[in-house]
Protein backbone atom coordinates (compact mmCIF):
# COMPACT_ATOMS: atom_id res chain seq x y z
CA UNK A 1 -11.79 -5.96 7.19
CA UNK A 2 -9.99 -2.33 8.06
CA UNK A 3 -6.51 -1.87 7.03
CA UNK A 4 -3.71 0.32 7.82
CA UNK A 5 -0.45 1.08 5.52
CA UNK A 6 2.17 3.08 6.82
CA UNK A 7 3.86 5.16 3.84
CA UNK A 8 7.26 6.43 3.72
CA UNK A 9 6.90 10.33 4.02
CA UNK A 10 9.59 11.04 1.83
CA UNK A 11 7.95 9.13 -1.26
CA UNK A 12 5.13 11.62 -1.35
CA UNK A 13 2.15 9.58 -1.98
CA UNK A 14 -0.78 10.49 0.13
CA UNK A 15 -1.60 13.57 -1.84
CA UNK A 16 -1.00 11.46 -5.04
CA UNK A 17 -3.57 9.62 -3.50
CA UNK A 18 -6.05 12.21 -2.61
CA UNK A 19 -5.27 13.31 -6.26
CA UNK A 20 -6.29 10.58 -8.09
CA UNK A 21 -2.65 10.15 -9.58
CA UNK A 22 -2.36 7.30 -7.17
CA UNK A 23 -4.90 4.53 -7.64
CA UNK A 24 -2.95 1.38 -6.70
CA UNK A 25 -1.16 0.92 -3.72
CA UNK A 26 1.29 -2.01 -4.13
CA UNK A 27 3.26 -3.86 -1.77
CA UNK A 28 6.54 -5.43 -2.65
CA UNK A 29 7.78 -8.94 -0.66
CA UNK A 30 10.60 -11.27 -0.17
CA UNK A 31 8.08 -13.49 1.74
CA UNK A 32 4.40 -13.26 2.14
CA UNK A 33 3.39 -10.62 5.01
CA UNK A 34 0.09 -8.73 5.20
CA UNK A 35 -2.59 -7.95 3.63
CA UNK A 36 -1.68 -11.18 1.12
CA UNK A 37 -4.64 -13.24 1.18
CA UNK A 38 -6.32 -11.15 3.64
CA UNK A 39 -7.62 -8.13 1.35
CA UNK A 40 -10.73 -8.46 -0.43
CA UNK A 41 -12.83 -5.96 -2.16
CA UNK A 42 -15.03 -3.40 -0.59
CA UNK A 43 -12.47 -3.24 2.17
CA UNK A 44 -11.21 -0.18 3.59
CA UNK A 45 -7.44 1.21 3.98
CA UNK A 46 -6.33 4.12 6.11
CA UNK A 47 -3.05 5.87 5.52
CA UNK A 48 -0.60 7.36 7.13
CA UNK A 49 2.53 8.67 6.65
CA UNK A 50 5.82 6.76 9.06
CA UNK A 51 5.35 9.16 12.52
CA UNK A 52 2.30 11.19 11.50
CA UNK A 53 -1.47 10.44 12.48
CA UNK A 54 -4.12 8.42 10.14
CA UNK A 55 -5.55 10.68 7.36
CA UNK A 56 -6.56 9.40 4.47
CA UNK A 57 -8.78 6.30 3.63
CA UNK A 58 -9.79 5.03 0.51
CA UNK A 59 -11.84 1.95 -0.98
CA UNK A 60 -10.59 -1.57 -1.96
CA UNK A 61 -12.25 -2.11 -5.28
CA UNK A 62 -9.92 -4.70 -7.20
CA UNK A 63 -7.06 -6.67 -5.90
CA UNK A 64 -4.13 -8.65 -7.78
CA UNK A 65 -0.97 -10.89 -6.28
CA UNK A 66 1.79 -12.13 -7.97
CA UNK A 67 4.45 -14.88 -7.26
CA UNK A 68 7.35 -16.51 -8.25
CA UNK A 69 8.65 -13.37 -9.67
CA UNK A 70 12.01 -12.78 -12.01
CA UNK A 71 13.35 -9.39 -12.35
CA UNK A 72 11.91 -9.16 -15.48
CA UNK A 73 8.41 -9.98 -14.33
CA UNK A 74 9.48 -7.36 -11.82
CA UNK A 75 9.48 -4.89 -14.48
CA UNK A 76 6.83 -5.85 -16.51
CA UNK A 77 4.63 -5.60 -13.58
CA UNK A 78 5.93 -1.66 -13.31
CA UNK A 79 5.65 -1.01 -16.78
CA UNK A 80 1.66 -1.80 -17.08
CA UNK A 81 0.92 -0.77 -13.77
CA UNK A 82 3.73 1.68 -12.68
CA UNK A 83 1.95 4.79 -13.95
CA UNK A 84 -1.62 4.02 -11.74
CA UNK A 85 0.74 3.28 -8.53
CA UNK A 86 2.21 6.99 -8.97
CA UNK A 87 5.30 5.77 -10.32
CA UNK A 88 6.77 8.10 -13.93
CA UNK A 89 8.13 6.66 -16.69
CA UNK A 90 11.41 8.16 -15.73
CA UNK A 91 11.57 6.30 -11.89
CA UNK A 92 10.72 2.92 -13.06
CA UNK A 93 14.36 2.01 -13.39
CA UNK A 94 14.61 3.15 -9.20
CA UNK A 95 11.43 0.88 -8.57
CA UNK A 96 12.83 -2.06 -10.15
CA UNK A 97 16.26 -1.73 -8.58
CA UNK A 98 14.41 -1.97 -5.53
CA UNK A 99 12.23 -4.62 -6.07
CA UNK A 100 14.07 -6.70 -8.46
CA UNK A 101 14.78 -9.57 -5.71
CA UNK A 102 11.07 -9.27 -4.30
CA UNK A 103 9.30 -12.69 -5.04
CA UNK A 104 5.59 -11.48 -4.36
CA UNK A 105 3.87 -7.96 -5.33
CA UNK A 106 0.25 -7.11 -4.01
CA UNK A 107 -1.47 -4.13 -5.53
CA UNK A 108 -4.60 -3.03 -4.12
CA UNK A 109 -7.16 -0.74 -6.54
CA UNK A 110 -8.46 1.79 -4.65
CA UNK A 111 -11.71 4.42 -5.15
CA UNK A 112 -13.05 6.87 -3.02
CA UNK A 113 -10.16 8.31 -1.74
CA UNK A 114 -10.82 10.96 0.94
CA UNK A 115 -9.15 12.94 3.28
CA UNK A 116 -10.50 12.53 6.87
CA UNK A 117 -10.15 13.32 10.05
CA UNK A 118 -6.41 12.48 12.28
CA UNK A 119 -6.43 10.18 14.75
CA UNK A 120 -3.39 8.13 16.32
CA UNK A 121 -2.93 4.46 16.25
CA UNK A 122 -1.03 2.13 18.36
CA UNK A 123 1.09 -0.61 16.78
CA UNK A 124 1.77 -2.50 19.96
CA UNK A 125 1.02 -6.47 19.49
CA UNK A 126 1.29 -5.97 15.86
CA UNK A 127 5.26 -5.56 16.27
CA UNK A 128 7.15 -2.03 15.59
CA UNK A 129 7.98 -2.63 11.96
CA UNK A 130 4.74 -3.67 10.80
CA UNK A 131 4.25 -1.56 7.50
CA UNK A 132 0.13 -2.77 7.00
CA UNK A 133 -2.17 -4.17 10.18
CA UNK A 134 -4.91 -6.05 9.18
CA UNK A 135 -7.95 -5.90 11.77
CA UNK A 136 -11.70 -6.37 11.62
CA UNK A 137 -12.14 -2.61 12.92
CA UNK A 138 -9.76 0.43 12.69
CA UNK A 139 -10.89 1.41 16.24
CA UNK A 140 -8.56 -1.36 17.55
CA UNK A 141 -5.43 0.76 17.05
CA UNK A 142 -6.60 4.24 17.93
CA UNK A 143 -5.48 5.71 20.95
């Protein structure tokens, strides 16, 4: 499988990507959306940032999912695995404000990270909020 995740611009975190600094992409839910149970290993993700083209993809090489979280699991999960996912020491109290009241987290190793060519995708059928589309080929959403 291809994926997409669309990243919030103002977080910063396709050149923390491209860097190396950035080596899990994780995915915070109230309820279980995609990729959960969808993502395997040796799959590839394309990024983008919210209203900008495709231009980075990277590798799938490990893949974890928690449930039933507390807000203390919440933050244990941040504290191991905060630093990989781009997150300082210093923002972890942010992160877990946010995701405190999440009940599932996905994180997604990645290698290979490269920057490639833009292209522009089209979300339509896969509904306008979608932050990660799941398909068998990435040539299904470019226009």
């Amino acid at each position: 499988m291809e994926h997409l995740a669309i990243m919030r611009k103002s977080w910063g975190l396709l050149p923390k990507i491209l860097s190396g600094e950035k080596v899990i992409e994780s995915r915070w839910y109230k309820n279980k959306y995609s990729p959960w149970d969808k993502i395997q290993k040796g799959d590839i993700v394309y990024f983008k940032n919210s209203g900008e083209p495709v231009s980075v993809k990277a590798e799938v090489f490990d893949i974890l999912q928690f449930s039933g979280l507390t807000s203390n699991r919440v933050l244990e999960i941040l504290n191991k695995y905060g630093a990989k996912d781009g997150i300082s020491k210093d923002e972890i109290g942010k992160y877990h404000e946010m995701f405190k009241d999440k009940n599932y987290c996905l994180l997604v190793f990645l290698k290979n990270p490269e920057k490639i060519d833009c292209f522009n995708i089209s979300k339509k059928g896969f509904g306008a909020m979608s932050a990660w589309i799941s398909v068998k080929s990435i040539n299904i959403l470019k226009i």
